[in-house]
C-alpha atoms as a PDB file:
ATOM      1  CA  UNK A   1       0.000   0.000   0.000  1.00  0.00           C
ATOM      2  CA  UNK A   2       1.093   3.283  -0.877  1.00  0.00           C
ATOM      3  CA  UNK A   3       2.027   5.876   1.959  1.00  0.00           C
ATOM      4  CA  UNK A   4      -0.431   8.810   2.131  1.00  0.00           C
ATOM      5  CA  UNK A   5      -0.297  11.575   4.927  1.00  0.00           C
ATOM      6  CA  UNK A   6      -3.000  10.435   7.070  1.00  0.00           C
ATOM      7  CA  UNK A   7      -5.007   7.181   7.294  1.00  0.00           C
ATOM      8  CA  UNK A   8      -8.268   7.533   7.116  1.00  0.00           C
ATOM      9  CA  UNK A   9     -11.376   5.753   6.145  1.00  0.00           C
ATOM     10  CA  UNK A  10     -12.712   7.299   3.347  1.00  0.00           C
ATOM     11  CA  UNK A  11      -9.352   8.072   2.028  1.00  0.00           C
ATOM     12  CA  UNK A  12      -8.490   4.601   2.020  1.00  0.00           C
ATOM     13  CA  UNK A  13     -11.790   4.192   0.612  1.00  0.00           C
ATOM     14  CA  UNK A  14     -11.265   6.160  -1.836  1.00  0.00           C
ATOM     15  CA  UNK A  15      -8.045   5.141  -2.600  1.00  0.00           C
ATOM     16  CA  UNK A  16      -8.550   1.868  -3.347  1.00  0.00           C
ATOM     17  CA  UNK A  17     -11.950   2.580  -5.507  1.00  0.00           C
ATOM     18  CA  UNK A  18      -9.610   4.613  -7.756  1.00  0.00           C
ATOM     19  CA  UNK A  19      -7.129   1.625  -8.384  1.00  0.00           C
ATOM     20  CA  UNK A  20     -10.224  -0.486  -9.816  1.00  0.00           C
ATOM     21  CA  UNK A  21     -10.783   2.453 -12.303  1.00  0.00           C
ATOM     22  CA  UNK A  22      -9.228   2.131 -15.315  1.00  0.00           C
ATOM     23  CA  UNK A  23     -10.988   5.238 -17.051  1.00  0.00           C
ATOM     24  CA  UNK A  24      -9.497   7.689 -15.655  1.00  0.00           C
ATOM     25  CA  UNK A  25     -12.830   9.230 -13.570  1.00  0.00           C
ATOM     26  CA  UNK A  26     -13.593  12.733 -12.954  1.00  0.00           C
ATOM     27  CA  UNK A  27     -14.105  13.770  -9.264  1.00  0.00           C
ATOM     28  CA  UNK A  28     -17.865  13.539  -9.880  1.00  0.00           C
ATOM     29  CA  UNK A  29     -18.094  10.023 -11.591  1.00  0.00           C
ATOM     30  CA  UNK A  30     -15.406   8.494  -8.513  1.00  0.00           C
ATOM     31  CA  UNK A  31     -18.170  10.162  -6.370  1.00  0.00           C
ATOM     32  CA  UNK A  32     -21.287   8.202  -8.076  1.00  0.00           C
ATOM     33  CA  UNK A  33     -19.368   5.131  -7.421  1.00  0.00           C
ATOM     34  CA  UNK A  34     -17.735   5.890  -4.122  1.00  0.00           C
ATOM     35  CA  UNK A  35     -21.147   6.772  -2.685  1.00  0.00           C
ATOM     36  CA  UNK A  36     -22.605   3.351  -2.918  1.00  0.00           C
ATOM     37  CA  UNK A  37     -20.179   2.221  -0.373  1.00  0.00           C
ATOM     38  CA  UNK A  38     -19.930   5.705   1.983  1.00  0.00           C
ATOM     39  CA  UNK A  39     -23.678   6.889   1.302  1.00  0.00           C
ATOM     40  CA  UNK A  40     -23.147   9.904   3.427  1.00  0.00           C
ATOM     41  CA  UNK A  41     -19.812  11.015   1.552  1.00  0.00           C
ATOM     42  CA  UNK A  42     -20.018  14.425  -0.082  1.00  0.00           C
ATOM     43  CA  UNK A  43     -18.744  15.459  -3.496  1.00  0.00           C
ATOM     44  CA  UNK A  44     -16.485  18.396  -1.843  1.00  0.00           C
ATOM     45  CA  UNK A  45     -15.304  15.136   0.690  1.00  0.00           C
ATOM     46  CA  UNK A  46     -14.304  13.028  -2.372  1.00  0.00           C
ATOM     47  CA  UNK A  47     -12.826  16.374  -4.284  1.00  0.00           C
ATOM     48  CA  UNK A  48     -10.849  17.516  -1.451  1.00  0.00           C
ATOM     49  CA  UNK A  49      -9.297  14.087  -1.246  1.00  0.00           C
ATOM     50  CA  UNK A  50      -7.974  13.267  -5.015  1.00  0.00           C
ATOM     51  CA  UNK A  51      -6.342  16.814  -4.792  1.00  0.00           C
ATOM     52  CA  UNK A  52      -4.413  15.686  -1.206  1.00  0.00           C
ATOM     53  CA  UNK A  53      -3.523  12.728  -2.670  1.00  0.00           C
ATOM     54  CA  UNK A  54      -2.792  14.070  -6.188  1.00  0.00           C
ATOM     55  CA  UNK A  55      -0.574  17.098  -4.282  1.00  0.00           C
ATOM     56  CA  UNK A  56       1.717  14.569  -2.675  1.00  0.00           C
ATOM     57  CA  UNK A  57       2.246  12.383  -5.851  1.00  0.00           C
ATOM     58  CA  UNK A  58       0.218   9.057  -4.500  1.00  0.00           C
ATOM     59  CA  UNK A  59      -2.177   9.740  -7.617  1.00  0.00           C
ATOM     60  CA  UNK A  60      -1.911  11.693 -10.701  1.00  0.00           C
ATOM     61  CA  UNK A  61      -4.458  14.291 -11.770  1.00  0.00           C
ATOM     62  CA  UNK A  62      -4.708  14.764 -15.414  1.00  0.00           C
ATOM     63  CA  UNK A  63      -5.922  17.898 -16.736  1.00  0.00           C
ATOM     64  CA  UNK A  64      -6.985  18.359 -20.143  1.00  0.00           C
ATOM     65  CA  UNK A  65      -7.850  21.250 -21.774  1.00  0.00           C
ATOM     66  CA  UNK A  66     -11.403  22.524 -21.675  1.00  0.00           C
ATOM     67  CA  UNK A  67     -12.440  19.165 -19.479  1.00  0.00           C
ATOM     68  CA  UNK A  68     -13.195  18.516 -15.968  1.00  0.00           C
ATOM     69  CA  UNK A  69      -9.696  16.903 -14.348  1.00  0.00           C
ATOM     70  CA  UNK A  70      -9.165  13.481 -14.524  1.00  0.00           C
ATOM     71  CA  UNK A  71      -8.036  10.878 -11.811  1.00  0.00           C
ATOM     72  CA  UNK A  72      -4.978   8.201 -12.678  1.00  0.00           C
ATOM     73  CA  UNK A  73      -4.212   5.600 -10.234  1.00  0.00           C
ATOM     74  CA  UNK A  74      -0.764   4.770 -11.943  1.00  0.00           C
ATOM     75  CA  UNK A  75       2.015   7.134 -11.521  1.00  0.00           C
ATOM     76  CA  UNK A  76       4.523   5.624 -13.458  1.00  0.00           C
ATOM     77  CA  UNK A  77       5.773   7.594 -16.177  1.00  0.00           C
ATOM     78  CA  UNK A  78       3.254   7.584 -19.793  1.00  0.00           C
ATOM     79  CA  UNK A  79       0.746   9.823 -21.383  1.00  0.00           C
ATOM     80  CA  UNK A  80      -2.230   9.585 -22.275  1.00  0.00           C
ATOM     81  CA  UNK A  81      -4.650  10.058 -25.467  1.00  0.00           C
ATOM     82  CA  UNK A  82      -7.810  12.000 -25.162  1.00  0.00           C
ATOM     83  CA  UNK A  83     -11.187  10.875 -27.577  1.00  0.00           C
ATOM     84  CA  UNK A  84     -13.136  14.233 -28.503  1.00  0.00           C
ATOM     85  CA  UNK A  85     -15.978  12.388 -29.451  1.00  0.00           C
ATOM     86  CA  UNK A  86     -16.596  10.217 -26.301  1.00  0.00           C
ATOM     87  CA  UNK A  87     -14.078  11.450 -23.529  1.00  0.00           C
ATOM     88  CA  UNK A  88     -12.251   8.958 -22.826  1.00  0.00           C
ATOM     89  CA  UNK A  89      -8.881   8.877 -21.916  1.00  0.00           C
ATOM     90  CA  UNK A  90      -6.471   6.072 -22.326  1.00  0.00           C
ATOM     91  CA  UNK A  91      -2.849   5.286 -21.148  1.00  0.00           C
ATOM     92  CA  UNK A  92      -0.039   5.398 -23.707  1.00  0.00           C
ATOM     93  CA  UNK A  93       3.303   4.327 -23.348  1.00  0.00           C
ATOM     94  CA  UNK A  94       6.096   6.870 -24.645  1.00  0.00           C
ATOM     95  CA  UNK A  95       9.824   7.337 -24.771  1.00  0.00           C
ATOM     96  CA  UNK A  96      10.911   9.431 -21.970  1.00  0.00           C
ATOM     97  CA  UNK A  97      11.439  12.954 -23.142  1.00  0.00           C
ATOM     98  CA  UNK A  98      13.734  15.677 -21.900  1.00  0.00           C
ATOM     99  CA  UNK A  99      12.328  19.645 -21.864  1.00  0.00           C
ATOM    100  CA  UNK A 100      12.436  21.369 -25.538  1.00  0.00           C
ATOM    101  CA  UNK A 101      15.472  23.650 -25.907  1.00  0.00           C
ATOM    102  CA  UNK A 102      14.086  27.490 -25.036  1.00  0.00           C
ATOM    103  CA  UNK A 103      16.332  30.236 -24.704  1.00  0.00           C
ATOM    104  CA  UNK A 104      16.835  32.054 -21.395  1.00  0.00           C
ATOM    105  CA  UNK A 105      14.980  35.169 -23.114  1.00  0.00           C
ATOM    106  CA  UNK A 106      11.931  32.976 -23.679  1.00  0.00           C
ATOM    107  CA  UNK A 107      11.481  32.366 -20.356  1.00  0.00           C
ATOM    108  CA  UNK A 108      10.171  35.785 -19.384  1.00  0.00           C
ATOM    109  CA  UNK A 109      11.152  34.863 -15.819  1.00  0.00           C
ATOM    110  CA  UNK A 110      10.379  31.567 -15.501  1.00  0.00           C
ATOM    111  CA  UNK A 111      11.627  28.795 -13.703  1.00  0.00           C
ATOM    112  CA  UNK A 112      10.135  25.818 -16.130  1.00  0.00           C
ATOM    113  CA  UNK A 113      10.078  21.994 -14.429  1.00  0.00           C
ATOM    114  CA  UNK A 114       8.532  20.217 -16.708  1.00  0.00           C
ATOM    115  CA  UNK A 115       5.980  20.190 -19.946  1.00  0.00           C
ATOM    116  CA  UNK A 116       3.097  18.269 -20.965  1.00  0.00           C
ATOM    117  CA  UNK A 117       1.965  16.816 -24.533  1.00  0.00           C
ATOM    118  CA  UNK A 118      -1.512  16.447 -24.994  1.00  0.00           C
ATOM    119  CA  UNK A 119      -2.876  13.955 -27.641  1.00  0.00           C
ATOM    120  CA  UNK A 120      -6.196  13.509 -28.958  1.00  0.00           C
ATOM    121  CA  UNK A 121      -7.921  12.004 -31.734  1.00  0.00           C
ATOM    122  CA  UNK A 122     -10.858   9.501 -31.821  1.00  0.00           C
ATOM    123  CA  UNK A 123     -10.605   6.043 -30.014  1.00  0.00           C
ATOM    124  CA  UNK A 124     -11.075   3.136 -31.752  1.00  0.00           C
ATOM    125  CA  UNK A 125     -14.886   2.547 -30.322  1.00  0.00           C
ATOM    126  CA  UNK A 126     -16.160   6.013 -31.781  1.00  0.00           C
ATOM    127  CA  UNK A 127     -14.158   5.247 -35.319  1.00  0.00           C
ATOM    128  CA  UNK A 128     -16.360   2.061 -35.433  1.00  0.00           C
ATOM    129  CA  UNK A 129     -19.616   3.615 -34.440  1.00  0.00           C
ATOM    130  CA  UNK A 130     -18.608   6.310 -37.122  1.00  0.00           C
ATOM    131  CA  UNK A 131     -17.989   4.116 -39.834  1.00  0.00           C
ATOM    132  CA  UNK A 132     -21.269   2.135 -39.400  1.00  0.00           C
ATOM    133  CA  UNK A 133     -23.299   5.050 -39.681  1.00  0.00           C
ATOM    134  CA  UNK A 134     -21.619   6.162 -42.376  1.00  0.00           C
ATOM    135  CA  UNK A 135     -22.237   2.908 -43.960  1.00  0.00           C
ATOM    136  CA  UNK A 136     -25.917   3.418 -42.981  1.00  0.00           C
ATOM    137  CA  UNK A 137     -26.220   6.508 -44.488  1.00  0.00           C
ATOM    138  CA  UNK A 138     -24.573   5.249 -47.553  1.00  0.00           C
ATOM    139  CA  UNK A 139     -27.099   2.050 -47.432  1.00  0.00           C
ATOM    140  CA  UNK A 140     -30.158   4.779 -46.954  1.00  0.00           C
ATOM    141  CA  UNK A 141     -29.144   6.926 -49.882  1.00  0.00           C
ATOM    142  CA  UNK A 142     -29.034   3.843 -52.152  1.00  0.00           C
ATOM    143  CA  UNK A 143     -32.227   2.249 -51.459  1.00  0.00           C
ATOM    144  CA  UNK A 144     -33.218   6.017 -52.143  1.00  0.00           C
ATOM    145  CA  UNK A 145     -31.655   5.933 -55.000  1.00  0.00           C
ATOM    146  CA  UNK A 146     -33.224   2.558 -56.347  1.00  0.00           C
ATOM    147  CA  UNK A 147     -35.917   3.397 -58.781  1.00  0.00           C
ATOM    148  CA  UNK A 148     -39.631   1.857 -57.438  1.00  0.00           C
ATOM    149  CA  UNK A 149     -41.464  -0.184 -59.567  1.00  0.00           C
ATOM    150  CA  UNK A 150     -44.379   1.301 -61.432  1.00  0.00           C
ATOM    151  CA  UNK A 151     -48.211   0.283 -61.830  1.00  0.00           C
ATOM    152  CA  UNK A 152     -49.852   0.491 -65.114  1.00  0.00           C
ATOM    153  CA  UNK A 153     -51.433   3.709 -63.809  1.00  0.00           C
ATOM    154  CA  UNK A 154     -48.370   5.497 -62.585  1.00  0.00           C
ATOM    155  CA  UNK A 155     -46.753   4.898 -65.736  1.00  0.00           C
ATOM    156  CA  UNK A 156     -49.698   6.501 -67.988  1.00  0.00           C
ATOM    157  CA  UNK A 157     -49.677   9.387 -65.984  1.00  0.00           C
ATOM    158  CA  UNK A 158     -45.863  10.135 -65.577  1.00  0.00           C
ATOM    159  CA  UNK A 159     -46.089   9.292 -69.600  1.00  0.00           C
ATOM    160  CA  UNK A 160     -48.226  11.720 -69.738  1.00  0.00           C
ATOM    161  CA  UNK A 161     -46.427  14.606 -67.798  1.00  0.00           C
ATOM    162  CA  UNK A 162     -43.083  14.100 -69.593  1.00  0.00           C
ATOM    163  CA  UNK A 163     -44.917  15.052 -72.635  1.00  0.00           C
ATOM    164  CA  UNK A 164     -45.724  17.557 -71.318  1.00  0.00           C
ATOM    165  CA  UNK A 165     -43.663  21.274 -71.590  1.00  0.00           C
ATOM    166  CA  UNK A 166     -45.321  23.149 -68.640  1.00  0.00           C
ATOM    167  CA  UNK A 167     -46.798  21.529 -65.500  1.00  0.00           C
ATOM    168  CA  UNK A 168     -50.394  20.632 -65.708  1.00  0.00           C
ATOM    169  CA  UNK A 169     -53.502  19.527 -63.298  1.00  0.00           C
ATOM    170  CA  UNK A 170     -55.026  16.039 -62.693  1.00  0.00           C
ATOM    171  CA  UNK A 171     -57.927  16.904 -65.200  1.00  0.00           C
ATOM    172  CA  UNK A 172     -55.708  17.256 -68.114  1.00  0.00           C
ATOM    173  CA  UNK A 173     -54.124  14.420 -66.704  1.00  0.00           C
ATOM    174  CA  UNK A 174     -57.102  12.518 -66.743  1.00  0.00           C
ATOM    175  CA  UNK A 175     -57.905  13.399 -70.518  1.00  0.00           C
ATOM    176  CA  UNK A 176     -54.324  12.863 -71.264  1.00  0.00           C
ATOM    177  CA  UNK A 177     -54.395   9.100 -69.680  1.00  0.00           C
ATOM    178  CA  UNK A 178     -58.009   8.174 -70.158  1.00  0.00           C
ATOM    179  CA  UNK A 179     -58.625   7.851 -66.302  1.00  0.00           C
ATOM    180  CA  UNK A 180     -61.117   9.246 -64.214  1.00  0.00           C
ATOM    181  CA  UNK A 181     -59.707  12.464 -62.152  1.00  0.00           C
ATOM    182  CA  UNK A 182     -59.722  10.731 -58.673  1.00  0.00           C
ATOM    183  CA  UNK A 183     -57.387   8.145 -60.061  1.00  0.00           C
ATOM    184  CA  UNK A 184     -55.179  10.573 -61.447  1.00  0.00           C
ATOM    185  CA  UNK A 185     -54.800  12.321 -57.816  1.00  0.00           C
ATOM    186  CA  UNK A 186     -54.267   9.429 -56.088  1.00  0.00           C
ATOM    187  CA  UNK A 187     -51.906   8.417 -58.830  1.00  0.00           C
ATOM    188  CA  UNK A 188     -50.120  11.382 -58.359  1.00  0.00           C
ATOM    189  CA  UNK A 189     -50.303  11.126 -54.556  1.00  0.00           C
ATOM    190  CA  UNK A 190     -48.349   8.221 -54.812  1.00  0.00           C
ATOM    191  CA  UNK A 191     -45.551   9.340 -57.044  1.00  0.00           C
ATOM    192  CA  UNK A 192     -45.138  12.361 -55.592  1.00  0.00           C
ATOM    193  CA  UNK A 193     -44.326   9.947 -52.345  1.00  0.00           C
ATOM    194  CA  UNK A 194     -41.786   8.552 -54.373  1.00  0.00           C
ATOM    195  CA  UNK A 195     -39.866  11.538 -55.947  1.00  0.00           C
ATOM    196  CA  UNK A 196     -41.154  10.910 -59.405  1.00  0.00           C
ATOM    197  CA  UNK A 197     -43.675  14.018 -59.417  1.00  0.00           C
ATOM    198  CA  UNK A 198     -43.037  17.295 -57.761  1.00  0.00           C
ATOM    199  CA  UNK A 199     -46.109  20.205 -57.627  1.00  0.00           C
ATOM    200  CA  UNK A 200     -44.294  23.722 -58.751  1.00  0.00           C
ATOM    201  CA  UNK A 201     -47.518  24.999 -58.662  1.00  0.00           C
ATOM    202  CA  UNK A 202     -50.525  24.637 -56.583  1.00  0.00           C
ATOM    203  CA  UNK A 203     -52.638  21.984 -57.889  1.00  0.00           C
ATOM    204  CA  UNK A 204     -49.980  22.027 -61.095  1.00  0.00           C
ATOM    205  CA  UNK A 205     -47.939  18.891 -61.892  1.00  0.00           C
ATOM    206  CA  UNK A 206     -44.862  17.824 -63.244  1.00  0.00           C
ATOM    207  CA  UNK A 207     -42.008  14.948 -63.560  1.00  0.00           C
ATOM    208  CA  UNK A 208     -38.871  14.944 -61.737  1.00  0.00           C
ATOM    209  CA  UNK A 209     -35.859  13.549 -62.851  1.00  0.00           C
ATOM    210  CA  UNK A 210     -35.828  10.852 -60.638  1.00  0.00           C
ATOM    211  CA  UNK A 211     -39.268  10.181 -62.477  1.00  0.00           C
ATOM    212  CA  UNK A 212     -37.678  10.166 -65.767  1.00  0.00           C
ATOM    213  CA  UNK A 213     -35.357   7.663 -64.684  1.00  0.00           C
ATOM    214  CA  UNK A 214     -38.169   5.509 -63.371  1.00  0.00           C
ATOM    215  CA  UNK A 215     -39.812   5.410 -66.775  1.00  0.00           C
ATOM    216  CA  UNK A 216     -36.084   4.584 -68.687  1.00  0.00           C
END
């Protein structure tokens, strides 16, 4: 067991909790867990303890820009990766590294002891997850693509509109085809549904291009 300054309960507790992590919590997520064992911990209790423990080196807090700090168990020397999609934030092993050479003037006063590289990218979970809805997307735009068969009906009338130079209503339609009106709308109801018929015009039809394909 490691040394800490004072043995107590909940910072053993605590402690130990952490060490089963291997996500790296924030204070608040270590809290969720810690609080089914110590139901009348607080948040500030839990806080106040990483940043004891963290300030004397028996934990490492990892603080990465624009996020809540992070909690590592493991202070051996690594880095770590950062996912902007999900948050996560794994271990990575890397050659030990000496400070970059800055000149004395850079400094502006400083007195530097050490430097931090932050990585980030997208683990290998989200790239997955991304790729399958990409593939779904892909999938969706070429069953939208596919041309839907036709009845004998949808064919007269989308016949009958790419004859057609202007767009035109369901009663010339219906002269055009030899149908009664009300089969003409619902005709046109239907193909409109599928992208082969588009309205310009109140009450005013015409083909699409997609219903031009349809009737290649």
């Amino acid at each position: 067991m490691r040394q800490f300054p004072r043995r107590t309960h909940q910072r053993e507790t605590i402690l130990q909790e952490l060490a089963r992590c291997k996500d790296h919590p924030t204070a608040e997520e270590l809290y969720k867990r810690i609080k089914k064992k110590l139901p009348r911990i607080s948040l500030a209790t839990v806080y106040r303890n990483l940043e004891t423990l963290a300030n004397v080196g028996i934990i490492k807090k990892l603080e990465v820009s624009g996020r809540h700090n992070r909690f590592d168990w493991d202070t051996t020397d690594h880095d770590h990766v950062y996912c902007v999609k999900c948050h996560r934030i794994d271990n990575i092993d890397t050659v030990p590294r000496t400070l970059p050479l800055i000149e004395p003037t850079q400094l502006q006063g400083y007195h530097v002891t050490g430097c931090r590289i932050e990585f980030y990218g997208i683990c290998p979970q989200c790239s997955q997850k991304h790729q399958t809805n990409r593939k779904g997307e892909q999938d969706m735009a070429d069953t939208t693509c596919k041309t839907t068969p036709l009845n004998e009906k949808q064919r007269l009338v989308l016949e009958a509109l790419a004859k057609t130079s202007e767009p035109c209503g369901s009663k010339e339609l219906a002269a055009a085809t030899g149908l009664e009106t009300k089969q003409v709308s619902c005709q046109i109801t239907a193909l409109k549904n599928k992208g082969y018929v588009a309205s310009p015009v109140r009450c005013k039809y015409e083909i699409t291009q997609q219903g031009e394909g349809a009737l290649a």
